[in-house]
C-alpha atoms as a PDB file:
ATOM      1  CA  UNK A   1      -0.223  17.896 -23.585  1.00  0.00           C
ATOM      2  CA  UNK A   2       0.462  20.673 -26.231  1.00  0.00           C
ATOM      3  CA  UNK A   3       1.422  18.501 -28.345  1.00  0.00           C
ATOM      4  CA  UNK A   4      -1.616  16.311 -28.817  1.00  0.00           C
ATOM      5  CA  UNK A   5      -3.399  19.429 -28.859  1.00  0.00           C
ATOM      6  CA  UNK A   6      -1.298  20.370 -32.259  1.00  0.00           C
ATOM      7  CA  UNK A   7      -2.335  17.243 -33.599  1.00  0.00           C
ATOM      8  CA  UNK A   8      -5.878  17.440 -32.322  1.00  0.00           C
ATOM      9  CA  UNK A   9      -5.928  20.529 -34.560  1.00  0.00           C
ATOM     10  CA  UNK A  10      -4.935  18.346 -37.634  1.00  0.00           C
ATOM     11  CA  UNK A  11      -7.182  15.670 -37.142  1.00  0.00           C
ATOM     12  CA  UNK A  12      -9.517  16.299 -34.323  1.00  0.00           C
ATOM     13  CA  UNK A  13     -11.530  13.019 -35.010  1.00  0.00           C
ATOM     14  CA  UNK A  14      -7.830  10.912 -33.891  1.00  0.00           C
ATOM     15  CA  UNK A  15      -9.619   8.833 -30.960  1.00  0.00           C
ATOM     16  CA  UNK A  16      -6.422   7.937 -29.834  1.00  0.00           C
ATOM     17  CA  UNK A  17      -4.397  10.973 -29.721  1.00  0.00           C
ATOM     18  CA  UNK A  18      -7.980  12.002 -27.626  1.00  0.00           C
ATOM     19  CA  UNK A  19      -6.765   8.872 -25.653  1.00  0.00           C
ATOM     20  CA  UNK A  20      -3.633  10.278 -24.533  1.00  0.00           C
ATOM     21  CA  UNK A  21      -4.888  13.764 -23.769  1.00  0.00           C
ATOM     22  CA  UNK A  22      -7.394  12.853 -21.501  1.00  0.00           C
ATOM     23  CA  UNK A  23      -4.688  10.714 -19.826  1.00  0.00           C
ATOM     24  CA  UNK A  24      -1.958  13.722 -19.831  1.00  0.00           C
ATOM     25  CA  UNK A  25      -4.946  15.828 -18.663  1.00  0.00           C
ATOM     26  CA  UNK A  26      -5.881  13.190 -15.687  1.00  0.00           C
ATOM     27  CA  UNK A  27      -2.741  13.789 -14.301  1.00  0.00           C
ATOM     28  CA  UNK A  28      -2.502  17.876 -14.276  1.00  0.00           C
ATOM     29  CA  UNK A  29      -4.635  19.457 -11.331  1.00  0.00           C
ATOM     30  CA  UNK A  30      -7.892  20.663 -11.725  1.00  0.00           C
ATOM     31  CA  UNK A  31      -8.214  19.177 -15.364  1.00  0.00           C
ATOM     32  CA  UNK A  32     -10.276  15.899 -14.180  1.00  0.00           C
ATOM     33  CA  UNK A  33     -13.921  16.936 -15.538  1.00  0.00           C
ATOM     34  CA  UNK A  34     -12.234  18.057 -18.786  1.00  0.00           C
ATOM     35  CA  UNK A  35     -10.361  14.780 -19.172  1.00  0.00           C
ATOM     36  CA  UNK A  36     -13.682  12.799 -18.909  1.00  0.00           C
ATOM     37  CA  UNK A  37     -15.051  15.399 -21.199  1.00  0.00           C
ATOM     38  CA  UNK A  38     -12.024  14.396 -23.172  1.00  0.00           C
ATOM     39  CA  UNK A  39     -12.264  10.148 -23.113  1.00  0.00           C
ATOM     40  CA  UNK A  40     -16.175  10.884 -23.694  1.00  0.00           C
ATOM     41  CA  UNK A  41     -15.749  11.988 -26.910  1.00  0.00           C
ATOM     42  CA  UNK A  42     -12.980   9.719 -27.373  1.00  0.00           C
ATOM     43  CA  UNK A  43     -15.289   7.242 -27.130  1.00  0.00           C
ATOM     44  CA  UNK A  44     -18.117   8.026 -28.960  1.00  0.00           C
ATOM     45  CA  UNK A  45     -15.485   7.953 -31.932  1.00  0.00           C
ATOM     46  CA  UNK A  46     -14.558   4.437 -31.416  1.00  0.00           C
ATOM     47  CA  UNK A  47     -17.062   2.648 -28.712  1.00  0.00           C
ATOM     48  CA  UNK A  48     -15.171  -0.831 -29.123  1.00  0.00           C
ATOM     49  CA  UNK A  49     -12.125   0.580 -27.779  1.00  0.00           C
ATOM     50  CA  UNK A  50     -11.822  -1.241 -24.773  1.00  0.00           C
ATOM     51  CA  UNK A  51      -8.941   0.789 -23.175  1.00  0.00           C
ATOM     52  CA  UNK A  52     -10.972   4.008 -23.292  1.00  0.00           C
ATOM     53  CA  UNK A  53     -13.124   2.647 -21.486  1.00  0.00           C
ATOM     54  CA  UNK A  54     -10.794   1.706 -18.706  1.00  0.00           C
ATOM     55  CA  UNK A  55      -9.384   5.078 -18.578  1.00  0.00           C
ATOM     56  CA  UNK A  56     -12.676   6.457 -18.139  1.00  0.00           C
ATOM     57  CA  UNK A  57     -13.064   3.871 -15.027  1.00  0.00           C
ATOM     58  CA  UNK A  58      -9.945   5.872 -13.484  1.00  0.00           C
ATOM     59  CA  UNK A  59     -10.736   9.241 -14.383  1.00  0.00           C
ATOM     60  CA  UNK A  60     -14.219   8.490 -12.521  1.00  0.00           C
ATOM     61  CA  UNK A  61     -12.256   7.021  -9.604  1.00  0.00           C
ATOM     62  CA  UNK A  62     -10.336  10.427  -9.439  1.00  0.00           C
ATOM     63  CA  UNK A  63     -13.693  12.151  -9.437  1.00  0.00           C
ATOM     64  CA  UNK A  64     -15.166   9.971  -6.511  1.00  0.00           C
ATOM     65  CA  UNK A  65     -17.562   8.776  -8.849  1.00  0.00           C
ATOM     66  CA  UNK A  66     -16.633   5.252  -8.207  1.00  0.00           C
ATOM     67  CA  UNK A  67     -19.971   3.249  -9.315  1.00  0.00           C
ATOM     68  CA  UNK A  68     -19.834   4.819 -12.404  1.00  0.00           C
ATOM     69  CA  UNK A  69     -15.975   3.899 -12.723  1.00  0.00           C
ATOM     70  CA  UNK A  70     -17.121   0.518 -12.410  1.00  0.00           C
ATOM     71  CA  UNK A  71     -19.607   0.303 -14.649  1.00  0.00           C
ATOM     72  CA  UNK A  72     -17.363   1.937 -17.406  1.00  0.00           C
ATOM     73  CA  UNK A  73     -14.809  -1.168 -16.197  1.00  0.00           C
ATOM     74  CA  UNK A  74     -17.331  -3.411 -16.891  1.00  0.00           C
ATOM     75  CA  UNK A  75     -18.181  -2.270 -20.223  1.00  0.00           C
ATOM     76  CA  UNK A  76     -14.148  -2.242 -20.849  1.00  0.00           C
ATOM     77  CA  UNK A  77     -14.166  -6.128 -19.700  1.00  0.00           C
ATOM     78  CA  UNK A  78     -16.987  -6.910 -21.957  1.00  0.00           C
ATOM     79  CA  UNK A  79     -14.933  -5.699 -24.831  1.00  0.00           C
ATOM     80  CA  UNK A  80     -11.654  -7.466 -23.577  1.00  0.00           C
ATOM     81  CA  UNK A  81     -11.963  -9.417 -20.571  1.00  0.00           C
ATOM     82  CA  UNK A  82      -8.493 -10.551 -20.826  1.00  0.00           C
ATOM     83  CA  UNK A  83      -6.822  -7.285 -20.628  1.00  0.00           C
ATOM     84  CA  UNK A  84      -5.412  -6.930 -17.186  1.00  0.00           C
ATOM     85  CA  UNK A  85      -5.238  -3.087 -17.358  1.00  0.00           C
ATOM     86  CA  UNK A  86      -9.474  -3.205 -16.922  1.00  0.00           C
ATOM     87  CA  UNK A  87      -9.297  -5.517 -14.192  1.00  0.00           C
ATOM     88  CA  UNK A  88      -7.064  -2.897 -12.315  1.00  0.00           C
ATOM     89  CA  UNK A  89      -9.745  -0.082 -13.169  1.00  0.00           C
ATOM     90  CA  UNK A  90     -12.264  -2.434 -11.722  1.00  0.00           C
ATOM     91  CA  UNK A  91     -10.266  -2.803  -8.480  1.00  0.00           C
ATOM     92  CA  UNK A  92      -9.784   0.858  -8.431  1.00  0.00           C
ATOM     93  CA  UNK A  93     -13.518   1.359  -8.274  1.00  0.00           C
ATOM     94  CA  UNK A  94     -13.750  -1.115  -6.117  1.00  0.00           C
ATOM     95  CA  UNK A  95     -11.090   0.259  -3.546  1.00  0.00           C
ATOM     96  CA  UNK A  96     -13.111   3.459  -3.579  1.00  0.00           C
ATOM     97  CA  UNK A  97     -16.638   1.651  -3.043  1.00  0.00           C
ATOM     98  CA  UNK A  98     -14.586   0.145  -0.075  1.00  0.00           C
ATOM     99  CA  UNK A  99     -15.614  -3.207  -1.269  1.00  0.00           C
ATOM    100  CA  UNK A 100     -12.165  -4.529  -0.086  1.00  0.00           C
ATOM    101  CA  UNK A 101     -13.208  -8.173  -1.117  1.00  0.00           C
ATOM    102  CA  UNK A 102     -14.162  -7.553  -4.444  1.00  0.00           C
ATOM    103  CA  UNK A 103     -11.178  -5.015  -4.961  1.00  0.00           C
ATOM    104  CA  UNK A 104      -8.786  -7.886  -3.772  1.00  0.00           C
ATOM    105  CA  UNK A 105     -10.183 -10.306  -6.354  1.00  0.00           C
ATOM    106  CA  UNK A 106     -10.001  -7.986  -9.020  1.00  0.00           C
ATOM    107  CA  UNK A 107      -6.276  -7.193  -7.949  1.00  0.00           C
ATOM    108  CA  UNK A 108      -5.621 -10.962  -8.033  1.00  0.00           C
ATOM    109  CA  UNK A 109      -7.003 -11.448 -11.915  1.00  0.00           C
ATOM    110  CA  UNK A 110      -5.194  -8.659 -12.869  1.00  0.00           C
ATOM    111  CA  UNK A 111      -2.209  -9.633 -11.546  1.00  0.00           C
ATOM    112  CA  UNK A 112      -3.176 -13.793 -12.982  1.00  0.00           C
ATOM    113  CA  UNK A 113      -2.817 -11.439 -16.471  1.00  0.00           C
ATOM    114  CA  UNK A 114      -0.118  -9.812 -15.983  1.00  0.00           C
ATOM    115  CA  UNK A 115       2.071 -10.328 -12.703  1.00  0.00           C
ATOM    116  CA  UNK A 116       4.142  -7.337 -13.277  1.00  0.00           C
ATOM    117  CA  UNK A 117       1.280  -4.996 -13.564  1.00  0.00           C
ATOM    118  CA  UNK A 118       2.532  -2.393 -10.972  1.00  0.00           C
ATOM    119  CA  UNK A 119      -1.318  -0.845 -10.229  1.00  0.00           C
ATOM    120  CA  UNK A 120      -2.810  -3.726  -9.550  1.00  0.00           C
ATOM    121  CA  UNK A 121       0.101  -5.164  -7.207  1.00  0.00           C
ATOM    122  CA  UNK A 122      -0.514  -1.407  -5.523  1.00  0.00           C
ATOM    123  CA  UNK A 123      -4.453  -1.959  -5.496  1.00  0.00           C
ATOM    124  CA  UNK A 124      -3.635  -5.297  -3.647  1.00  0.00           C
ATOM    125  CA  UNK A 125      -1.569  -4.388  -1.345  1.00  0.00           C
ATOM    126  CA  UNK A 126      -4.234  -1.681  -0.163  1.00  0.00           C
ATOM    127  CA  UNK A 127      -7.342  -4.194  -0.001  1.00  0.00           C
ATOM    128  CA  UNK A 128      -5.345  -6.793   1.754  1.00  0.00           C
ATOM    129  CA  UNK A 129      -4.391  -3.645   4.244  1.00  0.00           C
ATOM    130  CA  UNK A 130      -7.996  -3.001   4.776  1.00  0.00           C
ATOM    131  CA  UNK A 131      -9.015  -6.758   5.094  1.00  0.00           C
ATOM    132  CA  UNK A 132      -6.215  -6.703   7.833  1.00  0.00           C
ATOM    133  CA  UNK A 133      -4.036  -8.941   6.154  1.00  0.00           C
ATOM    134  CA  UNK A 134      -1.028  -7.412   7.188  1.00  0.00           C
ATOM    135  CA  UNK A 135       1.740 -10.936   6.789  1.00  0.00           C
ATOM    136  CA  UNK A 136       0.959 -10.611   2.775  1.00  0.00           C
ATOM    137  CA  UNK A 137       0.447  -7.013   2.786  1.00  0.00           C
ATOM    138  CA  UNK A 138       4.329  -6.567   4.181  1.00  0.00           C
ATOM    139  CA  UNK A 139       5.626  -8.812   1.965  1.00  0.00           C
ATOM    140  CA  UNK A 140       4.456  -7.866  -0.977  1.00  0.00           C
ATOM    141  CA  UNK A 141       5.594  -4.184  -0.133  1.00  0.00           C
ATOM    142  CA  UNK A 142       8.940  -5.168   0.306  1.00  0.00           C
ATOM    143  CA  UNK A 143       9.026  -7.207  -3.050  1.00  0.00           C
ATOM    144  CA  UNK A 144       7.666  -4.341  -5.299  1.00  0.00           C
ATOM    145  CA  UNK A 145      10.059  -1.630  -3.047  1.00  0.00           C
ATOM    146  CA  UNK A 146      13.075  -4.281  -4.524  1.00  0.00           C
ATOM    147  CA  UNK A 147      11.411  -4.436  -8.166  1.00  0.00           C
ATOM    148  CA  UNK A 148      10.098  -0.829  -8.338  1.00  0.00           C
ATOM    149  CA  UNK A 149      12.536   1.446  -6.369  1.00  0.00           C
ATOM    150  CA  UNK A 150      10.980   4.414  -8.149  1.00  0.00           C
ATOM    151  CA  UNK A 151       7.693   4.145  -8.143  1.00  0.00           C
ATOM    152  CA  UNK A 152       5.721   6.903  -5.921  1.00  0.00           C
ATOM    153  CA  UNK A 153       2.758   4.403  -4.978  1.00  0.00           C
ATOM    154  CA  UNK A 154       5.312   1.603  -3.341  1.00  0.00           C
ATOM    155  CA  UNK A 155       6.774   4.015  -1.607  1.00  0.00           C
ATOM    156  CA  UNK A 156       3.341   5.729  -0.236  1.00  0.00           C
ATOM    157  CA  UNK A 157       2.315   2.481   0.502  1.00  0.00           C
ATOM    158  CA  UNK A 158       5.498   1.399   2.308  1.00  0.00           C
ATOM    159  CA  UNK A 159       4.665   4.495   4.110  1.00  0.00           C
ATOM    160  CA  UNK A 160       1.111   3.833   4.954  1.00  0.00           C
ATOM    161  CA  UNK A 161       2.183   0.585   6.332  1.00  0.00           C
ATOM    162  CA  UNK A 162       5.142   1.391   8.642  1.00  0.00           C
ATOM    163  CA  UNK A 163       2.900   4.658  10.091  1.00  0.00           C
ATOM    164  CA  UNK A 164       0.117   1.994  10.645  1.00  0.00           C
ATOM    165  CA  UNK A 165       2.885  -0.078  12.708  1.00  0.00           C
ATOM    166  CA  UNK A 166       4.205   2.256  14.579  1.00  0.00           C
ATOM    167  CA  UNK A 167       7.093   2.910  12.812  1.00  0.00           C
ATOM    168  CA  UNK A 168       7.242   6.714  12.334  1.00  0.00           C
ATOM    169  CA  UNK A 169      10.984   7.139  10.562  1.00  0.00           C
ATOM    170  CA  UNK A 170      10.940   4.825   8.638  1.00  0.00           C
ATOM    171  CA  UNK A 171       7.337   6.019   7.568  1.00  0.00           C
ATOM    172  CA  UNK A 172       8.813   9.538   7.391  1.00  0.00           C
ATOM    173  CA  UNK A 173      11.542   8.449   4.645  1.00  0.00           C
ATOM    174  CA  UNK A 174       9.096   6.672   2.436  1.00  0.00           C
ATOM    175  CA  UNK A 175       6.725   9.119   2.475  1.00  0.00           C
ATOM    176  CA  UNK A 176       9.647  11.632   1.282  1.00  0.00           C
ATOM    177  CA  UNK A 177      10.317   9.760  -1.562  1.00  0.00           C
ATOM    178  CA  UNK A 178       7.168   8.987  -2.824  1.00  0.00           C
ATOM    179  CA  UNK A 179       6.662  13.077  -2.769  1.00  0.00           C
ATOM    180  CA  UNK A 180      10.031  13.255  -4.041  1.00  0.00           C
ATOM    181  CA  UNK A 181       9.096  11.114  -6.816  1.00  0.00           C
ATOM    182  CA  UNK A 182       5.884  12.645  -7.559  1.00  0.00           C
ATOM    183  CA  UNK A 183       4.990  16.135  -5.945  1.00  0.00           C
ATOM    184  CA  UNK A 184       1.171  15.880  -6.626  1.00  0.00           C
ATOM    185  CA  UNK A 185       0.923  12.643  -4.186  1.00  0.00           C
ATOM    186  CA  UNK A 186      -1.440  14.403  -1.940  1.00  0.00           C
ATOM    187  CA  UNK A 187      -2.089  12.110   0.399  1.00  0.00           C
ATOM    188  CA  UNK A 188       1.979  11.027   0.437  1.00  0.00           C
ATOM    189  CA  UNK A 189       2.201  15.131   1.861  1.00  0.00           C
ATOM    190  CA  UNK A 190      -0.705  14.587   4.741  1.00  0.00           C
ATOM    191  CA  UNK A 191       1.268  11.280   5.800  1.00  0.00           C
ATOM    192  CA  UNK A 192       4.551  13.429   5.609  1.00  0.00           C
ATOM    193  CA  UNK A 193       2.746  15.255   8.676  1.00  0.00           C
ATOM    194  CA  UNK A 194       1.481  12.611  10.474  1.00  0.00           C
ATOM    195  CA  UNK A 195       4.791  10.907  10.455  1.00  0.00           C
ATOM    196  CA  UNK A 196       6.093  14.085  11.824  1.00  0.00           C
ATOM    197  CA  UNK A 197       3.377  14.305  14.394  1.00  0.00           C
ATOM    198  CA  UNK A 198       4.113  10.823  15.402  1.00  0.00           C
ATOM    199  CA  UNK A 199       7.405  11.869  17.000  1.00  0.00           C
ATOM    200  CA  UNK A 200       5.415  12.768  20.348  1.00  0.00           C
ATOM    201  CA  UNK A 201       4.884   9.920  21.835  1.00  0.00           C
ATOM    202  CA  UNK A 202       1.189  10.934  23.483  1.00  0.00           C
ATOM    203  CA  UNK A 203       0.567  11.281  19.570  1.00  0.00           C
ATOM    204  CA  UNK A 204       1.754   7.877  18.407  1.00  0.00           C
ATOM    205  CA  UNK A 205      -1.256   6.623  21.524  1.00  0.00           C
ATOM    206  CA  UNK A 206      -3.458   8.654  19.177  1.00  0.00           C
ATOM    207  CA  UNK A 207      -2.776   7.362  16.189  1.00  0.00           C
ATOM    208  CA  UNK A 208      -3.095   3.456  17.415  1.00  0.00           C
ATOM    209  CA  UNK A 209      -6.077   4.220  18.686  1.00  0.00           C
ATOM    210  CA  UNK A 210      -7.469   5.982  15.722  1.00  0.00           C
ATOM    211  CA  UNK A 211      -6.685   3.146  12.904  1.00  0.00           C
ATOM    212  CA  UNK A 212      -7.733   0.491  15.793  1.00  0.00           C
ATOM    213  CA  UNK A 213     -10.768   2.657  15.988  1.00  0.00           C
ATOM    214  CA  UNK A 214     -11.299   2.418  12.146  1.00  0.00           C
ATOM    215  CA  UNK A 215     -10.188  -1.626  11.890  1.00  0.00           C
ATOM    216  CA  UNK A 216     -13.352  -2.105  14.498  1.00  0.00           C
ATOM    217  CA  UNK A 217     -15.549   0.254  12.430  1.00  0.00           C
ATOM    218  CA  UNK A 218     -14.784  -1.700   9.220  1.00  0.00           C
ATOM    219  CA  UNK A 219     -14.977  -5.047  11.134  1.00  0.00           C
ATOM    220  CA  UNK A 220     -18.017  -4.310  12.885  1.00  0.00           C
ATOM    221  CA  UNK A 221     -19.920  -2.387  10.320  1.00  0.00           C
ATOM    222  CA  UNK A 222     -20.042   0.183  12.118  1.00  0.00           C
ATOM    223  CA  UNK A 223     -22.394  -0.969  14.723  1.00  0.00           C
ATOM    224  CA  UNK A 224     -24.464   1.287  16.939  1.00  0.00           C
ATOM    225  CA  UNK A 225     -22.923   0.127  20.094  1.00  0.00           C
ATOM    226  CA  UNK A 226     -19.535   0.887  19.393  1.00  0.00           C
ATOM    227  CA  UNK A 227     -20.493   4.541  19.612  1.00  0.00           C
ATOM    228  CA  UNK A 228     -20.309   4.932  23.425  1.00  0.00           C
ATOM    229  CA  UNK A 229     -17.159   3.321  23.194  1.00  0.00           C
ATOM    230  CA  UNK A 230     -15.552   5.179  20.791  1.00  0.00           C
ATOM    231  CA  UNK A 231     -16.932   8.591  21.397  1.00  0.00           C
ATOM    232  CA  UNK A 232     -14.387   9.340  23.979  1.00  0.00           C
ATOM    233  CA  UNK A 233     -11.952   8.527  22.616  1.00  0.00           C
ATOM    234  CA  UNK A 234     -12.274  10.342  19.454  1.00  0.00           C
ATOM    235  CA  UNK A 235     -12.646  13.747  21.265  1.00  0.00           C
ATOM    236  CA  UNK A 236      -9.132  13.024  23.237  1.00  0.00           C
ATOM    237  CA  UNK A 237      -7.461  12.061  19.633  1.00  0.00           C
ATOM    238  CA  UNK A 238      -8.960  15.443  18.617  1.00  0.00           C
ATOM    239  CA  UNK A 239      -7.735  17.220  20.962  1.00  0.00           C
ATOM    240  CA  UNK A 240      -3.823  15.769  20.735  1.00  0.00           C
ATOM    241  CA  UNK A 241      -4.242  15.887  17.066  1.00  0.00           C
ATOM    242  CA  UNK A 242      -4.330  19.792  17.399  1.00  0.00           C
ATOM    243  CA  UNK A 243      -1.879  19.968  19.626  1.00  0.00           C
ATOM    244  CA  UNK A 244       0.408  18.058  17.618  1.00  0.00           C
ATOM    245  CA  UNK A 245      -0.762  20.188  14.673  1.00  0.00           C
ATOM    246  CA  UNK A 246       0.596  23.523  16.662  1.00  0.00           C
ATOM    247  CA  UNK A 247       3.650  21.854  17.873  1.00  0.00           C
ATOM    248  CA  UNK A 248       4.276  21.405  14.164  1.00  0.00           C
ATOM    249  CA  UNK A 249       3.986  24.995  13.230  1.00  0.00           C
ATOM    250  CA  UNK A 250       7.652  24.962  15.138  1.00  0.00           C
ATOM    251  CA  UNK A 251       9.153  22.816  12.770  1.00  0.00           C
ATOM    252  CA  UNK A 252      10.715  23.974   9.639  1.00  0.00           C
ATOM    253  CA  UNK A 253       9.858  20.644   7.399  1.00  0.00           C
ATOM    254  CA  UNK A 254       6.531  20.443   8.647  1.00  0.00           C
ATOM    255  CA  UNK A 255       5.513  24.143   7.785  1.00  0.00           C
ATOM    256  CA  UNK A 256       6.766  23.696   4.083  1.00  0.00           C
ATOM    257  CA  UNK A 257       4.677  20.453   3.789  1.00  0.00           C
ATOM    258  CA  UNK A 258       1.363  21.800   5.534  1.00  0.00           C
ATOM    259  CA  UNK A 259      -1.087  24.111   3.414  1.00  0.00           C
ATOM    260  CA  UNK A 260      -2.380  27.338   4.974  1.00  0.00           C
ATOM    261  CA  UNK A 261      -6.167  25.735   6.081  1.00  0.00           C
ATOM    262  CA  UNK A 262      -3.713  23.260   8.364  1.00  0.00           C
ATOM    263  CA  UNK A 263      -1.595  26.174   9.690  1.00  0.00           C
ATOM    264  CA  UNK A 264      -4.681  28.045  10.330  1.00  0.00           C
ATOM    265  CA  UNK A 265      -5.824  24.947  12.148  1.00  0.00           C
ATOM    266  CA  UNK A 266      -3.290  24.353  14.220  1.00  0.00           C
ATOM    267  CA  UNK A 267      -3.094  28.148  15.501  1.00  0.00           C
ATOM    268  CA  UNK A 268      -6.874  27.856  16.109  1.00  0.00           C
ATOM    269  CA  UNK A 269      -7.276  24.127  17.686  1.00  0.00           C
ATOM    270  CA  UNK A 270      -3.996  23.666  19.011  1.00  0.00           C
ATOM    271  CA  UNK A 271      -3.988  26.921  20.576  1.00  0.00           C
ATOM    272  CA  UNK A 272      -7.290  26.836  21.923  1.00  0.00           C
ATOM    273  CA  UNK A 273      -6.701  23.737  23.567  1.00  0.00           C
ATOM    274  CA  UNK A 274      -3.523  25.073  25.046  1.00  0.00           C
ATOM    275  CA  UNK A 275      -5.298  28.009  26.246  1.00  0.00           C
ATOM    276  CA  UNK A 276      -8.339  26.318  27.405  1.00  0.00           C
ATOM    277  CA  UNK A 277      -6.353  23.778  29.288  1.00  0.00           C
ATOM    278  CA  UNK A 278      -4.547  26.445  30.441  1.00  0.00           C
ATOM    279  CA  UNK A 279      -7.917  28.664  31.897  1.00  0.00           C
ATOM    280  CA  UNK A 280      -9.482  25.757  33.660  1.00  0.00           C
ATOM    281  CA  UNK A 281      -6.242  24.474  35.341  1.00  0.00           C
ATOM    282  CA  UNK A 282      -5.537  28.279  36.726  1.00  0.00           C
ATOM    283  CA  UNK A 283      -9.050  28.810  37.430  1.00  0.00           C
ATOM    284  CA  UNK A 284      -9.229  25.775  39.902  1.00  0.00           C
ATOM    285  CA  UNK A 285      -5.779  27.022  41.098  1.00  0.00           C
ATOM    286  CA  UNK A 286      -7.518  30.202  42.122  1.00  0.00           C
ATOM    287  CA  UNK A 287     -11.209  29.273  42.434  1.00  0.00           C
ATOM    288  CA  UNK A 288     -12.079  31.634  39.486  1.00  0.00           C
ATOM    289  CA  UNK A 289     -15.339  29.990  38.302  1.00  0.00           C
ATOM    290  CA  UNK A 290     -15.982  32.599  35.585  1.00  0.00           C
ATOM    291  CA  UNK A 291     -12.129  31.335  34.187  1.00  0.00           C
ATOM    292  CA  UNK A 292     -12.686  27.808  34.770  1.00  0.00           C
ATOM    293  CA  UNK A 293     -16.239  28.652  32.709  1.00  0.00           C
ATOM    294  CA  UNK A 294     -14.427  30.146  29.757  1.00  0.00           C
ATOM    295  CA  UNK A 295     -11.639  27.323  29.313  1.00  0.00           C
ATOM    296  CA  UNK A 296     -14.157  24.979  29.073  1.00  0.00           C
ATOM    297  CA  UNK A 297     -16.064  26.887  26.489  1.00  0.00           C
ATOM    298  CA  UNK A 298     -12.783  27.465  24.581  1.00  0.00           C
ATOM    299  CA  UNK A 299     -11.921  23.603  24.809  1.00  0.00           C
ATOM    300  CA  UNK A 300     -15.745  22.990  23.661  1.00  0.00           C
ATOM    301  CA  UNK A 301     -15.320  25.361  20.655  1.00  0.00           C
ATOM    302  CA  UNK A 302     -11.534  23.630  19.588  1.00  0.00           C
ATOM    303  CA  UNK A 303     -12.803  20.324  20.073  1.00  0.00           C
ATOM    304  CA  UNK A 304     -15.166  21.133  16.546  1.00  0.00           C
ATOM    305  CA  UNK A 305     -12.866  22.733  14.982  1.00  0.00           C
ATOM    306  CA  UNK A 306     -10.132  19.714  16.134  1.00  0.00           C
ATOM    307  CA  UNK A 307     -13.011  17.069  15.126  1.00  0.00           C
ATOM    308  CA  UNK A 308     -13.448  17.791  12.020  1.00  0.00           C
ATOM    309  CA  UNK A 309      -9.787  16.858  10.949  1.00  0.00           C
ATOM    310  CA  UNK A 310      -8.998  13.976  13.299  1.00  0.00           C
ATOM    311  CA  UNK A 311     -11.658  11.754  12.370  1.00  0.00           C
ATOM    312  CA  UNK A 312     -10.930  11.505   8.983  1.00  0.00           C
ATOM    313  CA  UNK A 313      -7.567  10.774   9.310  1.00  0.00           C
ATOM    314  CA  UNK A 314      -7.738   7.350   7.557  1.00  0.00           C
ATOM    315  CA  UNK A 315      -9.663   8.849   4.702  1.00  0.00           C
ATOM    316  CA  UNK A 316      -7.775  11.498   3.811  1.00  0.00           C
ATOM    317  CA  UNK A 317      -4.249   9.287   3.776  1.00  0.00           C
ATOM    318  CA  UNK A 318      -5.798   6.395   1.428  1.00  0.00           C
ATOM    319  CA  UNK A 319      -5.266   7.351  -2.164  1.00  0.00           C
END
């Protein structure tokens, strides 16, 4: 980054080396709004550059400002619709619209450009995930894990996928390498943790239940009747994701990989579930209404705290 700066100080009208800042900048934390800043200016240089207009689309994504990301694809594609580096902006935008359809299909043309294009085989793999087209999705993580042994985003997805089928170690090493690989990969650190988690069995339960939960969701849009159904069981997943989440305070690995809000967390709902649990079963013991009274308030209070977490699980491991 310092160095484009230099020559930014040379020649601060250089829409390309304004290119490759915002890009650098894209990548370093906290630097998103001034990278858009950046490509802006970028492009009001040279408006029929069609790249900068695709890496506007992904500094947008990164910003969660996904319609506009694919409107600034769009304008990219009008420029160049050939260029398969657009299409995979568009699919990006699409992924985080969770238009899964549409993000395929852009994947796909992308890919009909250029069939080594590494984002776009990564986009694909994640809409054909969420379309639950798990026989191609598999596949095609193996083949890029054989082509692409160091790329981060294989190896989160390889993750993703073996958590998602039950297969906690294996989702454990991939997740490991992909954080290895890059140490940014936030989401690769959260799945670090649930792979962890998923070593109590009561906790793998919670975690089929929780994407099953989300597949209906998706499949169902959501309906209104699903609620009763799903209600309870997203306050029991709550509660045994705390639980889990205190357990893992014990655990060396998992206390380097968890920030302080989830060690706060998992003193606060794990241990007020404990406790809780703990004050209504010795309360009936006894016949202590006023104890049985207070566990249930403290397993009331956890379950919001607990709630809060759990239910985005799905969210907050996608990309």
């Amino acid at each position: 980054m310092p160095f484009f700066q230099q020559a930014l100080a040379s020649d601060p009208m250089d829409s390309y080396v304004l290119s490759r800042l915002a890009l650098c900048q894209s990548h370093a934390k906290g630097l998103q709004e001034q990278a858009l800043r950046t490509i802006n200016v970028a492009i009001g240089l040279e408006p029929d550059n069609d790249i900068h207009y695709g890496l506007k689309a992904l500094i947008l994504c990164q910003l969660n400002r996904n319609q506009e990301a694919l409107e600034a694809a769009g304008e990219g594609i009008a420029l160049e619709p050939e260029r398969p580096f657009l299409r995979a902006a568009q699919a990006q935008a699409y992924l985080g619209l969770k238009l899964w359809a549409k993000a395929e299909r852009a994947a796909r043309e992308a890919l009909a450009l250029d069939p080594d294009h590494d984002l776009a085989s990564n986009q694909l793999i994640q809409a054909l995930y969420e379309q639950h087209q798990r026989g191609e999705n598999r596949e095609r993580v193996l083949a890029l894990l054989a082509e692409n042994p160091e790329d981060p985003h294989v190896h989160y997805n390889a993750g993703y996928s073996y958590l998602q089928s039950g297969d906690h170690a294996r989702s454990l090493e991939h997740f490991t390498e992909c954080l290895r690989l890059d140490a940014t990969f936030q989401a690769a650190r959260i799945g670090i943790l649930e792979a962890l988690r998923a070593r109590y069995g009561i906790y793998r339960w919670y975690l089929r239940t929780h994407f099953a939960i989300d597949a209906w969701a998706k499949r169902f849009k959501y309906s209104g009747w699903l609620l009763p159904l799903a209600v309870p069981i997203i306050i029991v997943s709550s509660l045994l994701h705390a639980v889990a989440t205190f357990f893992l305070l014990f655990d060396r690995r998992a206390r380097l990989s968890m920030t302080t809000d989830e060690k706060l967390n998992g003193i606060l709902g794990g241990g007020g579930v404990l406790l809780g649990v703990g004050a209504v079963g010795i309360g009936f013991l006894v016949g202590a209404v006023f104890l049985m009274k207070l566990g249930w308030c403290l397993l009331a209070s956890t379950l919001m705290i607990a709630s809060g977490l759990a239910h985005e699980l799905p969210e907050r491991l996608r990309m």
